[in-house]
N, C-alpha and C. Protein backbone atom coordinates (compact mmCIF):
# COMPACT_ATOMS: atom_id res chain seq x y z
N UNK A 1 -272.04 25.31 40.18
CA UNK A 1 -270.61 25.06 40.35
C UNK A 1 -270.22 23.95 39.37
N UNK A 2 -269.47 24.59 38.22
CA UNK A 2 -269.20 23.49 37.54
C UNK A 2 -268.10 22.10 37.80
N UNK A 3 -267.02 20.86 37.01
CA UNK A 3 -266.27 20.37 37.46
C UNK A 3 -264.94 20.80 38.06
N UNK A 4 -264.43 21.91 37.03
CA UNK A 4 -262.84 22.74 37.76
C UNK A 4 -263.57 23.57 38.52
N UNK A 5 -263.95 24.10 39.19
CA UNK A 5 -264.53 24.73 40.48
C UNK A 5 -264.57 23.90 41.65
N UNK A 6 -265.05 22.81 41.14
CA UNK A 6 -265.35 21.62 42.30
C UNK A 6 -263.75 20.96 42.36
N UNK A 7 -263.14 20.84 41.71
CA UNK A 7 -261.54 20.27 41.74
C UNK A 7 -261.19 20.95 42.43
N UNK A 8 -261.37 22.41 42.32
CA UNK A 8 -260.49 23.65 42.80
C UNK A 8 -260.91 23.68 44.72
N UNK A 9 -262.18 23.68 44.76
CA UNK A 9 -262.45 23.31 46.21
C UNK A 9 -262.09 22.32 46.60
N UNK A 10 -261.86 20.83 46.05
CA UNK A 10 -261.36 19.97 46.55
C UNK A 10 -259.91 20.18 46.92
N UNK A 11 -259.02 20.62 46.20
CA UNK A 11 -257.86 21.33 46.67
C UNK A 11 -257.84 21.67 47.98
N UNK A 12 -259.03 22.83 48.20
CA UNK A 12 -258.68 23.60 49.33
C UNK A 12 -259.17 22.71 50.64
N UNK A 13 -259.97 21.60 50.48
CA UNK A 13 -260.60 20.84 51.24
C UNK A 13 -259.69 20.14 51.86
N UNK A 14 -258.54 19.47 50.54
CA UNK A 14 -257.48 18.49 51.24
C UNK A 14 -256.23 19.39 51.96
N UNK A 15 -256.05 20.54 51.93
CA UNK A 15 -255.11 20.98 52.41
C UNK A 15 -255.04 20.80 53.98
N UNK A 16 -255.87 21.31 55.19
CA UNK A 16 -255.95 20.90 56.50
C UNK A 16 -256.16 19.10 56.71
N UNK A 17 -256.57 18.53 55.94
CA UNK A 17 -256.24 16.71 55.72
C UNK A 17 -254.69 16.35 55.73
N UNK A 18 -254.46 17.08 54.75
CA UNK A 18 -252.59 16.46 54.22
C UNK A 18 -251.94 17.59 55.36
N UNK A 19 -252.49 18.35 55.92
CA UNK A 19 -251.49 19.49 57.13
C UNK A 19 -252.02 18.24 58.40
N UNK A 20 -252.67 18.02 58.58
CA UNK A 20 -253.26 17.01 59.84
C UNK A 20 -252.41 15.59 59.73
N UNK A 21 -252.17 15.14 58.67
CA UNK A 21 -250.90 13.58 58.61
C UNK A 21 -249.65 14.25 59.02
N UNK A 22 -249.08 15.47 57.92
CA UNK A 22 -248.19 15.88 57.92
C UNK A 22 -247.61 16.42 58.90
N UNK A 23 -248.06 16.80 60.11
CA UNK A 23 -247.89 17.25 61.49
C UNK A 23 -248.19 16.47 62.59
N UNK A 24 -249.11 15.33 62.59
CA UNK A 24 -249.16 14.24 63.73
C UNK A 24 -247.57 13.70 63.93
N UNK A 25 -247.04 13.69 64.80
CA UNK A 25 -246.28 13.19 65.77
C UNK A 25 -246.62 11.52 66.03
N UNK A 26 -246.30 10.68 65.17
CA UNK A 26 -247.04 9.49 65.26
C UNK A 26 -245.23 9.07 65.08
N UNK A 27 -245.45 7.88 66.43
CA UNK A 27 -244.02 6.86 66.24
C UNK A 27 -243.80 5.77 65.50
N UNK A 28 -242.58 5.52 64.96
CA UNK A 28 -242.72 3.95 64.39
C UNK A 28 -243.01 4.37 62.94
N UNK A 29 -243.88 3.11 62.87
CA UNK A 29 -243.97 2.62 61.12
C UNK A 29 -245.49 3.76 61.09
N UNK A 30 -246.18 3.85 62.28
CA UNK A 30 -247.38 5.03 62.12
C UNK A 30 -246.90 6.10 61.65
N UNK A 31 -245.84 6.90 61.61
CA UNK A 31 -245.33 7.70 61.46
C UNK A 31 -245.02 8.12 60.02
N UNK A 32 -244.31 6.77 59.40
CA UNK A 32 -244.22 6.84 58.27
C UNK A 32 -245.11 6.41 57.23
N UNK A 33 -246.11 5.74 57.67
CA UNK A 33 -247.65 5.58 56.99
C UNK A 33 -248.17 6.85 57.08
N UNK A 34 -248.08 8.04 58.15
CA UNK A 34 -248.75 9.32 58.30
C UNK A 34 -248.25 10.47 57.13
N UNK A 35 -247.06 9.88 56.76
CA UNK A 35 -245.91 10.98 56.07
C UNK A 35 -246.44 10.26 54.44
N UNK A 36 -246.52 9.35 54.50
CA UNK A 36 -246.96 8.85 52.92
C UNK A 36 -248.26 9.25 52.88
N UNK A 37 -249.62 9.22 53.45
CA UNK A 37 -250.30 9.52 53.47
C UNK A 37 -250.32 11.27 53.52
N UNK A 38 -249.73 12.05 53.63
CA UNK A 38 -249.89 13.55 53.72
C UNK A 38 -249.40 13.47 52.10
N UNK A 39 -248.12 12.94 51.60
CA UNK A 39 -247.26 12.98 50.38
C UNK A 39 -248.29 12.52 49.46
N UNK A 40 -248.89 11.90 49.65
CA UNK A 40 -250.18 11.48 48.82
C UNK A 40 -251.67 12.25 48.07
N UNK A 41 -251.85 12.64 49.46
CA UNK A 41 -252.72 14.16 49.48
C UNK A 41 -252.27 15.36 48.76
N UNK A 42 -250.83 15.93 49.18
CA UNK A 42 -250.26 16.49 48.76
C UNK A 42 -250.48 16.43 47.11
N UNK A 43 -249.62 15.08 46.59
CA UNK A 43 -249.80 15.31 45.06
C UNK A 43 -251.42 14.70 44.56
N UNK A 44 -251.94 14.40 45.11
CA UNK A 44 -253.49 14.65 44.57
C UNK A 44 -254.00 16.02 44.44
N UNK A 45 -253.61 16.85 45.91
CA UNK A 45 -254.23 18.34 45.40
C UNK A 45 -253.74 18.74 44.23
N UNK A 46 -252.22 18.28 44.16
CA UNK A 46 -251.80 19.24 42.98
C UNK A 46 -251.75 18.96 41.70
N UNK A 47 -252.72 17.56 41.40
CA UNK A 47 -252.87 17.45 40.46
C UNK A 47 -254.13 18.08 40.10
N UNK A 48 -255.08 17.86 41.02
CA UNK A 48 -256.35 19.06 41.02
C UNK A 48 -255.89 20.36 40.49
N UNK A 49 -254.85 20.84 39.98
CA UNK A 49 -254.43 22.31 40.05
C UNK A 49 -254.38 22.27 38.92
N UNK A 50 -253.69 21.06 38.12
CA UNK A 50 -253.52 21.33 36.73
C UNK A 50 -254.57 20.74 35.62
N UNK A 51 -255.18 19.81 36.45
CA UNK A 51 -256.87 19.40 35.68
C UNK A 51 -257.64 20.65 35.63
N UNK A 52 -257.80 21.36 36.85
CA UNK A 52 -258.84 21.66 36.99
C UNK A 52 -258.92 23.20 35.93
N UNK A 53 -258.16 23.86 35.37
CA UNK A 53 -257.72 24.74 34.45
C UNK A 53 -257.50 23.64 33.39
N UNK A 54 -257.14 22.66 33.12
CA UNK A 54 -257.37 21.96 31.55
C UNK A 54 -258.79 21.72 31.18
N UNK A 55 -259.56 21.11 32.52
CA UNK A 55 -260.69 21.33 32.08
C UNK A 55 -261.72 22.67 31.65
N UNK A 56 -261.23 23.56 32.75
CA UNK A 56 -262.04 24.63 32.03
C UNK A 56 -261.80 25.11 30.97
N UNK A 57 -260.20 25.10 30.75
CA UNK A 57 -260.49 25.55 29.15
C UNK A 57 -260.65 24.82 28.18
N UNK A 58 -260.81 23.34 28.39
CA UNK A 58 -261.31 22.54 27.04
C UNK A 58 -262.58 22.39 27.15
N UNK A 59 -263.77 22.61 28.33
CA UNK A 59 -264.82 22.75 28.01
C UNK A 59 -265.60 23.97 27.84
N UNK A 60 -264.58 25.16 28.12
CA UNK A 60 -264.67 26.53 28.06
C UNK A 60 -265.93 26.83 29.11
N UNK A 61 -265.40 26.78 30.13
CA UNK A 61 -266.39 26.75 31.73
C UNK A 61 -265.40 27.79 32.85
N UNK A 62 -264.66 28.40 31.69
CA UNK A 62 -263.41 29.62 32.90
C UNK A 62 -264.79 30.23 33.71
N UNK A 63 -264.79 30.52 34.34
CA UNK A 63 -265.51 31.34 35.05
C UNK A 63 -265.08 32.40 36.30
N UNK A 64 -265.81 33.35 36.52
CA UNK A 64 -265.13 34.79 37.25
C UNK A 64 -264.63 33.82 38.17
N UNK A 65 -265.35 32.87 39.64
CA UNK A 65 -265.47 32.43 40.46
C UNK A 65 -264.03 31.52 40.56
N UNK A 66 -263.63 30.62 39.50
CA UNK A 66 -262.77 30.01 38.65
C UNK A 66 -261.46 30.61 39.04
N UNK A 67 -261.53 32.24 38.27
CA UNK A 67 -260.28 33.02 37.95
C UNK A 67 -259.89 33.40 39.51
N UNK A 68 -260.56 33.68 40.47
CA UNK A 68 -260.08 33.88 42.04
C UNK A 68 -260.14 32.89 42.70
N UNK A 69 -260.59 32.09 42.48
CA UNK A 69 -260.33 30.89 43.77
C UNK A 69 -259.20 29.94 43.49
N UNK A 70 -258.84 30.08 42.34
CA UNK A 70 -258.25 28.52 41.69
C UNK A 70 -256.33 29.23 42.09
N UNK A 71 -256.12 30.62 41.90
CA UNK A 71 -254.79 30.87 42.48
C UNK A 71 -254.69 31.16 44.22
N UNK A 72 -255.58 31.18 43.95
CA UNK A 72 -255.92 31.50 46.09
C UNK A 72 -255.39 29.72 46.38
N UNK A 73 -256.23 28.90 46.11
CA UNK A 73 -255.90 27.21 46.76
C UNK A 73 -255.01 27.16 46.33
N UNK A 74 -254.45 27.23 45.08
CA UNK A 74 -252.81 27.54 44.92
C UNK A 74 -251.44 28.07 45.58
N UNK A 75 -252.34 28.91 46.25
CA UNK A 75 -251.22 29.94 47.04
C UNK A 75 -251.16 28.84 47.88
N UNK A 76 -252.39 28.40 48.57
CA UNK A 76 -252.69 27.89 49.69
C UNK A 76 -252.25 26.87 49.96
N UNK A 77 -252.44 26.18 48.99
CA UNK A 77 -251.56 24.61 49.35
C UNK A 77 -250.10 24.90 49.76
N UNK A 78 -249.67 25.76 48.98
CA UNK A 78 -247.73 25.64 48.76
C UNK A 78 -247.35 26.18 49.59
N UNK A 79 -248.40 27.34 50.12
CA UNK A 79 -247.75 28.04 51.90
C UNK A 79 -247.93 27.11 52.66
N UNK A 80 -249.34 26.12 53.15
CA UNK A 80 -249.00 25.46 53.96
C UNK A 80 -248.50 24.63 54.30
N UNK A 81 -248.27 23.90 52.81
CA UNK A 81 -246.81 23.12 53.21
C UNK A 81 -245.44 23.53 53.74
N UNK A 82 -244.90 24.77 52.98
CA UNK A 82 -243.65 25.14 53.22
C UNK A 82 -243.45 25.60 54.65
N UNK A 83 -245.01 26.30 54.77
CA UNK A 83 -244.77 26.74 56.91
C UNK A 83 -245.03 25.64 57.63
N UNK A 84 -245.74 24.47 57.42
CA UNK A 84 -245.30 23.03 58.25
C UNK A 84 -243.58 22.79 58.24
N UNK A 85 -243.13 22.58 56.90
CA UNK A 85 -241.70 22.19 57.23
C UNK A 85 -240.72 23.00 57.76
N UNK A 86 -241.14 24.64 58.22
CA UNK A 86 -240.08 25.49 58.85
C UNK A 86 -240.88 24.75 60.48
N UNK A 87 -241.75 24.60 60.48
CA UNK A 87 -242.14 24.44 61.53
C UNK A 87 -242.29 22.90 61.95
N UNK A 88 -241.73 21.55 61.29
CA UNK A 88 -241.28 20.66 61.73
C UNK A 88 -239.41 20.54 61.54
N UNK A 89 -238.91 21.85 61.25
CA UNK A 89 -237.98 22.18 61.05
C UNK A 89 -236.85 20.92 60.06
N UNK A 90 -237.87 21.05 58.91
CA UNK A 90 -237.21 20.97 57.57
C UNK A 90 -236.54 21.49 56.73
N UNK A 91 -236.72 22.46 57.11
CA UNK A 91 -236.69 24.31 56.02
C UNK A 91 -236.04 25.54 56.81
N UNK A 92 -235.38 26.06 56.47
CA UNK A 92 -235.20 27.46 56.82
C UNK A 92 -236.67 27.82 56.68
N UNK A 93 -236.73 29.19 57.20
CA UNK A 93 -238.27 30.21 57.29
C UNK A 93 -237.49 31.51 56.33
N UNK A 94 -236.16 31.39 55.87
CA UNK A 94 -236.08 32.61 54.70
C UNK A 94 -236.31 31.93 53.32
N UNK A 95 -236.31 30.67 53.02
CA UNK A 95 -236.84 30.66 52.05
C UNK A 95 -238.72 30.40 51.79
N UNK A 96 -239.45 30.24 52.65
CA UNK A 96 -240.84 30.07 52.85
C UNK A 96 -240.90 31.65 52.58
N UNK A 97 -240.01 32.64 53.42
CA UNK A 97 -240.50 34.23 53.44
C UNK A 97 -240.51 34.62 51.95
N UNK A 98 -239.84 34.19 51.17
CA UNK A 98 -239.33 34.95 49.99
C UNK A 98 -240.40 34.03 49.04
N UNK A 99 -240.79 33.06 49.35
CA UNK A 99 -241.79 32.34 48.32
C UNK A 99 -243.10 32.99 48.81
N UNK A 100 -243.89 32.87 50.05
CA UNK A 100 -244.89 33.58 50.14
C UNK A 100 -245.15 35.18 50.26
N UNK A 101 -243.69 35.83 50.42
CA UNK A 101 -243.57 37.07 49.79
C UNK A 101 -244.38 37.33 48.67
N UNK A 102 -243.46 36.63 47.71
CA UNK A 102 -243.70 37.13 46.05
C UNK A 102 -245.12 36.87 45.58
N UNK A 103 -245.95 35.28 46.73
CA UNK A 103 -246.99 35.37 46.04
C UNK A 103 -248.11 36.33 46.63
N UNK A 104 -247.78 37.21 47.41
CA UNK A 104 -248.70 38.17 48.19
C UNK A 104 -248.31 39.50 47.21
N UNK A 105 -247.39 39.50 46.75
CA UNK A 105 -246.96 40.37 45.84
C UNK A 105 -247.69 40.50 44.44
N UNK A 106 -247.64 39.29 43.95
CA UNK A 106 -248.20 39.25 42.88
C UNK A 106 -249.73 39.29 42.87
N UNK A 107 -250.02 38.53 43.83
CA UNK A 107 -251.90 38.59 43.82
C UNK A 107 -252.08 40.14 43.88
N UNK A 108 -251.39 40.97 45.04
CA UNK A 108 -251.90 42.20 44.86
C UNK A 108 -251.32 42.90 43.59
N UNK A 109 -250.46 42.80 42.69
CA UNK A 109 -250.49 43.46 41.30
C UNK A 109 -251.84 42.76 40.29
N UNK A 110 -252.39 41.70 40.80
CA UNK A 110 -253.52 41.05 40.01
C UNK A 110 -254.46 41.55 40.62
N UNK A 111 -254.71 41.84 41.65
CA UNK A 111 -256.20 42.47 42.34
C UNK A 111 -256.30 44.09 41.87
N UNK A 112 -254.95 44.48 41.79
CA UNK A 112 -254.80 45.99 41.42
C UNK A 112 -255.32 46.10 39.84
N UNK A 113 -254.84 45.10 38.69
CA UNK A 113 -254.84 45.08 37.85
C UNK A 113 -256.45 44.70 37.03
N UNK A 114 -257.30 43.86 38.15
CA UNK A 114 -258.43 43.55 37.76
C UNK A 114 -259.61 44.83 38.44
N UNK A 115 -258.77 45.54 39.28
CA UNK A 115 -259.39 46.67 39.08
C UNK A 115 -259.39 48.00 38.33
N UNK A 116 -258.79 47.83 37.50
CA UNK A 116 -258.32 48.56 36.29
C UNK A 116 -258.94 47.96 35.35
N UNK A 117 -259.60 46.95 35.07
CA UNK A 117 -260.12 46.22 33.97
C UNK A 117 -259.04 45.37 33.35
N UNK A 118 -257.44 44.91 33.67
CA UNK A 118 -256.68 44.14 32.58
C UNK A 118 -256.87 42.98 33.74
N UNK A 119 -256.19 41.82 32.93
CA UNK A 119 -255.92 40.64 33.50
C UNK A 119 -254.58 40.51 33.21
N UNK A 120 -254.17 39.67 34.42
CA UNK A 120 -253.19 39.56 34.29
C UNK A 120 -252.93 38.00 34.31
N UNK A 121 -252.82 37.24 33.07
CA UNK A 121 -252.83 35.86 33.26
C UNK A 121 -251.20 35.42 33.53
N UNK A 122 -251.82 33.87 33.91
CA UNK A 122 -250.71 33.44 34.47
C UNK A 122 -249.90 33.15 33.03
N UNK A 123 -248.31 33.01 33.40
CA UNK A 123 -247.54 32.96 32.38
C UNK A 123 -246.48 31.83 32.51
N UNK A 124 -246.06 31.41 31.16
CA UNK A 124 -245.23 30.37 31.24
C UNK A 124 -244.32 30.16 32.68
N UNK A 125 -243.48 31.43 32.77
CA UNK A 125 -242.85 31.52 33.93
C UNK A 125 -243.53 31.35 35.52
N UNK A 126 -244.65 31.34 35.41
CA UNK A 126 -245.30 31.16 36.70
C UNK A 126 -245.89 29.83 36.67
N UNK A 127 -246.17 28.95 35.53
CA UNK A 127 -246.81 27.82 35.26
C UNK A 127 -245.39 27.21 35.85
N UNK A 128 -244.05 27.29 35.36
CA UNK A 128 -242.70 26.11 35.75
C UNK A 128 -242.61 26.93 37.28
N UNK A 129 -242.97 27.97 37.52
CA UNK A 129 -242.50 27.98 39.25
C UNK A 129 -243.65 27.10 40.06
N UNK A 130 -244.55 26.90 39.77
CA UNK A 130 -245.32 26.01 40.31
C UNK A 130 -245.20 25.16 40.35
N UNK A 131 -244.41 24.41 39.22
CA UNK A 131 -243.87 22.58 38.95
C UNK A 131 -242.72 22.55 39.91
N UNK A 132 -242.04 23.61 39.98
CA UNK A 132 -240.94 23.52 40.58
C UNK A 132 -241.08 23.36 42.58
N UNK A 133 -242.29 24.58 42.38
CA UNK A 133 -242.42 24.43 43.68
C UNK A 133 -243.01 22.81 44.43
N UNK A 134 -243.84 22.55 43.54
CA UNK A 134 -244.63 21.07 43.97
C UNK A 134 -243.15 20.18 44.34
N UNK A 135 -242.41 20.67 43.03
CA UNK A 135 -241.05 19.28 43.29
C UNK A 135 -239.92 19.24 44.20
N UNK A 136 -240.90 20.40 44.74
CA UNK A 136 -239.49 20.73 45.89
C UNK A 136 -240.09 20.39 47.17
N UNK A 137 -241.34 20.63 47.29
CA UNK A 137 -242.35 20.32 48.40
C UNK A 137 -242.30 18.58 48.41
N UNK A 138 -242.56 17.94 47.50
CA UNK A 138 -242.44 16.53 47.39
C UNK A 138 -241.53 16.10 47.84
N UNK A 139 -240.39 16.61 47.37
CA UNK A 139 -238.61 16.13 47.73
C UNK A 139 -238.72 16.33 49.18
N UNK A 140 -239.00 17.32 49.91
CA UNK A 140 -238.67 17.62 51.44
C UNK A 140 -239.83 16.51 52.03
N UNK A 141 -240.80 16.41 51.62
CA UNK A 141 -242.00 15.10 52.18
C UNK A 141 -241.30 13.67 52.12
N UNK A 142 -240.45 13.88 51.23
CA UNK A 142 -240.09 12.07 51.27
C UNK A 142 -238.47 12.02 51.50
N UNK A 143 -238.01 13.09 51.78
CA UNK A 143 -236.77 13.37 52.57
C UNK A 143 -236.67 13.63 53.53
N UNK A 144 -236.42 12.30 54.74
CA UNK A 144 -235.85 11.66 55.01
C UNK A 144 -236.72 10.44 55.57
N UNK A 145 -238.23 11.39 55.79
CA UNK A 145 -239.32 10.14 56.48
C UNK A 145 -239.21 9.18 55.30
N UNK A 146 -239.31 9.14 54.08
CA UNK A 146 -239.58 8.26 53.34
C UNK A 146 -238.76 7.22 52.53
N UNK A 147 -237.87 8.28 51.76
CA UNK A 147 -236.60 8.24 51.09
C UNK A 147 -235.43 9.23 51.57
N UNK A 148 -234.13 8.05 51.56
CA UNK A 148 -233.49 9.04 51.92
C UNK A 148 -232.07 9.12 51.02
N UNK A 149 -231.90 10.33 50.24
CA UNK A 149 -231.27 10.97 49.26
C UNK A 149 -229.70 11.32 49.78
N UNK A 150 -229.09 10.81 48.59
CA UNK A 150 -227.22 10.73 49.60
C UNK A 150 -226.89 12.24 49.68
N UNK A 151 -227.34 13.06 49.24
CA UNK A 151 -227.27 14.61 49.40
C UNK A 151 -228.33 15.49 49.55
N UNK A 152 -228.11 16.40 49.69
CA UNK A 152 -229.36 17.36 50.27
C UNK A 152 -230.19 17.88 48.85
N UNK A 153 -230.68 17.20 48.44
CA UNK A 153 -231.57 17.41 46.73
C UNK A 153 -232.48 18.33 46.94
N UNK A 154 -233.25 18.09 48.29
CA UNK A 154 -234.47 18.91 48.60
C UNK A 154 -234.35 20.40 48.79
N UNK A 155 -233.36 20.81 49.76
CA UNK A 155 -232.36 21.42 49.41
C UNK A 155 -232.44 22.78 48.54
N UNK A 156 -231.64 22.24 47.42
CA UNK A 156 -231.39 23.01 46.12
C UNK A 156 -232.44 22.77 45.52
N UNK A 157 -233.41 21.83 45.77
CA UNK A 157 -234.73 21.98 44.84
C UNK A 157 -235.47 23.20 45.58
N UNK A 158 -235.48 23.65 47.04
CA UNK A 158 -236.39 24.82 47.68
C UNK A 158 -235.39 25.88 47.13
N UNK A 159 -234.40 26.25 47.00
CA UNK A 159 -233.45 27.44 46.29
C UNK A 159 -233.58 27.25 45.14
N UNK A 160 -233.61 26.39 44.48
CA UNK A 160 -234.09 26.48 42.66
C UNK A 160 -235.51 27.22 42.66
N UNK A 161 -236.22 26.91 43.34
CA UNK A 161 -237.83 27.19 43.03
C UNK A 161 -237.93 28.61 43.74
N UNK A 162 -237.25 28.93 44.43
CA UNK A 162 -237.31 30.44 45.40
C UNK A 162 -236.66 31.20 44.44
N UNK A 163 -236.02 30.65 43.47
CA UNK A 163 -234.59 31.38 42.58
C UNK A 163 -236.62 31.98 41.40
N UNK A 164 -236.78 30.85 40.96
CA UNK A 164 -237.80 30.97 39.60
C UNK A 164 -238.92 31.80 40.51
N UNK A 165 -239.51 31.34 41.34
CA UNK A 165 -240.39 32.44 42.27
C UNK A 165 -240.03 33.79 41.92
N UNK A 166 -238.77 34.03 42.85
CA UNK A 166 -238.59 35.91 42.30
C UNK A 166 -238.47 36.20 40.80
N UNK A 167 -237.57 35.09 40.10
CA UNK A 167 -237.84 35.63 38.60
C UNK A 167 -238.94 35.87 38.35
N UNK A 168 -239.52 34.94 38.09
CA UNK A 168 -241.30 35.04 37.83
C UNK A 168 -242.27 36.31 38.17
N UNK A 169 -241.76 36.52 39.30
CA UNK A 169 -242.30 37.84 40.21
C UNK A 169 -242.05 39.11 39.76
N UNK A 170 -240.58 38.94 39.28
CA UNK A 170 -240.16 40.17 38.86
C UNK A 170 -240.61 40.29 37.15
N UNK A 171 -240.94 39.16 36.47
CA UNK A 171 -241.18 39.14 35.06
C UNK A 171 -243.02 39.79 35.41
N UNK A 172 -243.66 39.30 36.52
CA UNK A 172 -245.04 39.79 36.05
C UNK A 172 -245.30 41.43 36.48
N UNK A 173 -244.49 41.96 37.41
CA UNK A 173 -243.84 42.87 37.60
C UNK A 173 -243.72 44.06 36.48
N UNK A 174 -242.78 43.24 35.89
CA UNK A 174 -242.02 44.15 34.76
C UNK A 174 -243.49 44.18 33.84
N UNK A 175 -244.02 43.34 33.32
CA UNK A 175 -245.11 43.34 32.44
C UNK A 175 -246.51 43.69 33.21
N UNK A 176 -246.34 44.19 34.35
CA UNK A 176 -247.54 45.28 34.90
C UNK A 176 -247.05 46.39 35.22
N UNK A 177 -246.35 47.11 34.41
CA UNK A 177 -245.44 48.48 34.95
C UNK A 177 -246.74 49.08 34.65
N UNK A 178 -247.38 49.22 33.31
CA UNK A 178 -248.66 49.91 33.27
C UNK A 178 -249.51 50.09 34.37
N UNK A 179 -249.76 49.15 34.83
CA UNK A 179 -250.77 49.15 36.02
C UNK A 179 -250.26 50.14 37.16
N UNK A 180 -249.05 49.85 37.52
CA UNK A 180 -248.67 50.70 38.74
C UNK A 180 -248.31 52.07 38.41
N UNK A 181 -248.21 52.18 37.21
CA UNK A 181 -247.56 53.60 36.91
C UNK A 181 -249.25 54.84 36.33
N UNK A 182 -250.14 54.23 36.27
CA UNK A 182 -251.68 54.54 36.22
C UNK A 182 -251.85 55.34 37.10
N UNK A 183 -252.21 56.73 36.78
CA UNK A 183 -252.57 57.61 38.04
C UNK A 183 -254.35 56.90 38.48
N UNK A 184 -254.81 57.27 39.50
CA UNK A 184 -256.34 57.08 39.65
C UNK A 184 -256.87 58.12 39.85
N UNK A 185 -258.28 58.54 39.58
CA UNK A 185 -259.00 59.84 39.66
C UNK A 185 -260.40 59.57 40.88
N UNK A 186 -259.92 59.69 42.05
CA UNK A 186 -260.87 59.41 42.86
C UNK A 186 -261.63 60.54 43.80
């Protein structure tokens, strides 16, 4: 197991850590030490997300193991944040539906596609829905336990990022028409 493998598990390690602050019911100033502490975790995993792919490809260590696990903890982090905050009722649950929609969508045009032999790498447009999503997840973590913003920022940052989600979705979509339109001979 090389270093981005081990980043990439660390990811998935801190996610039930930063869901365990982020959901204690703690009063007072505990409360808001619990909420900085999840917000913390939070952007540590996700900086694990973008090391851990710089490193493999500057030491050229991609590996099969690499290419499936590293968008799986990906998925993983950003669903379980977004279904904590419908469920500390931060969030609507139609925009969580339409973000973990698209990414159940897309993994299966990538599972379809790696069984066909293509890859389907990630693309500019899916690299900024991910920035976007982190910055929207951040904004709702420190809105209102932490910081509190004279308008609803967090907001239009979860509809900005649900907006680039379906684009994105529909761009990897459009550029796997091949794949779906492939008869199979079984």
């Amino acid at each position: 197991m090389n270093l981005p493998n081990k980043l990439t598990m660390l990811r998935i390690i801190l996610i039930p850590i930063m869901m365990g602050f982020l959901l204690i019911q703690f009063r007072g100033e505990y409360g808001y030490y619990a909420q900085f502490f999840a917000l913390g975790i939070f952007i540590l995993a996700a900086i694990t997300d973008g090391l851990d792919g710089y490193i493999a490809r500057r030491q050229g260590e991609i590996t099969k193991f690499g290419k499936l696990i590293d968008p799986l903890a990906d998925k993983l982090l950003i669903s379980a944040a977004l279904i904590a905050f419908v469920d500390m009722g931060r969030i609507s649950a139609w925009p969580v539906l339409l973000i973990i929609g698209r990414e159940f969508a897309v993994m299966g045009l990538r599972v379809l596609a790696a069984a066909e032999g293509t890859i389907i790498s990630a693309s500019k447009l899916g690299k900024a829905k991910t920035i976007l999503q982190i910055t929207a997840i951040i904004s709702v973590m420190i809105h209102p336990q932490i910081i509190s913003f004279p308008f609803q920022i967090h907001q239009i940052l979860i509809w900005l990022a649900v907006g680039i989600t379906i684009y994105s979705g529909y761009d990897y979509f459009r550029k796997g028409q091949k794949v779906l339109h492939e008869e199979t001979t079984d």
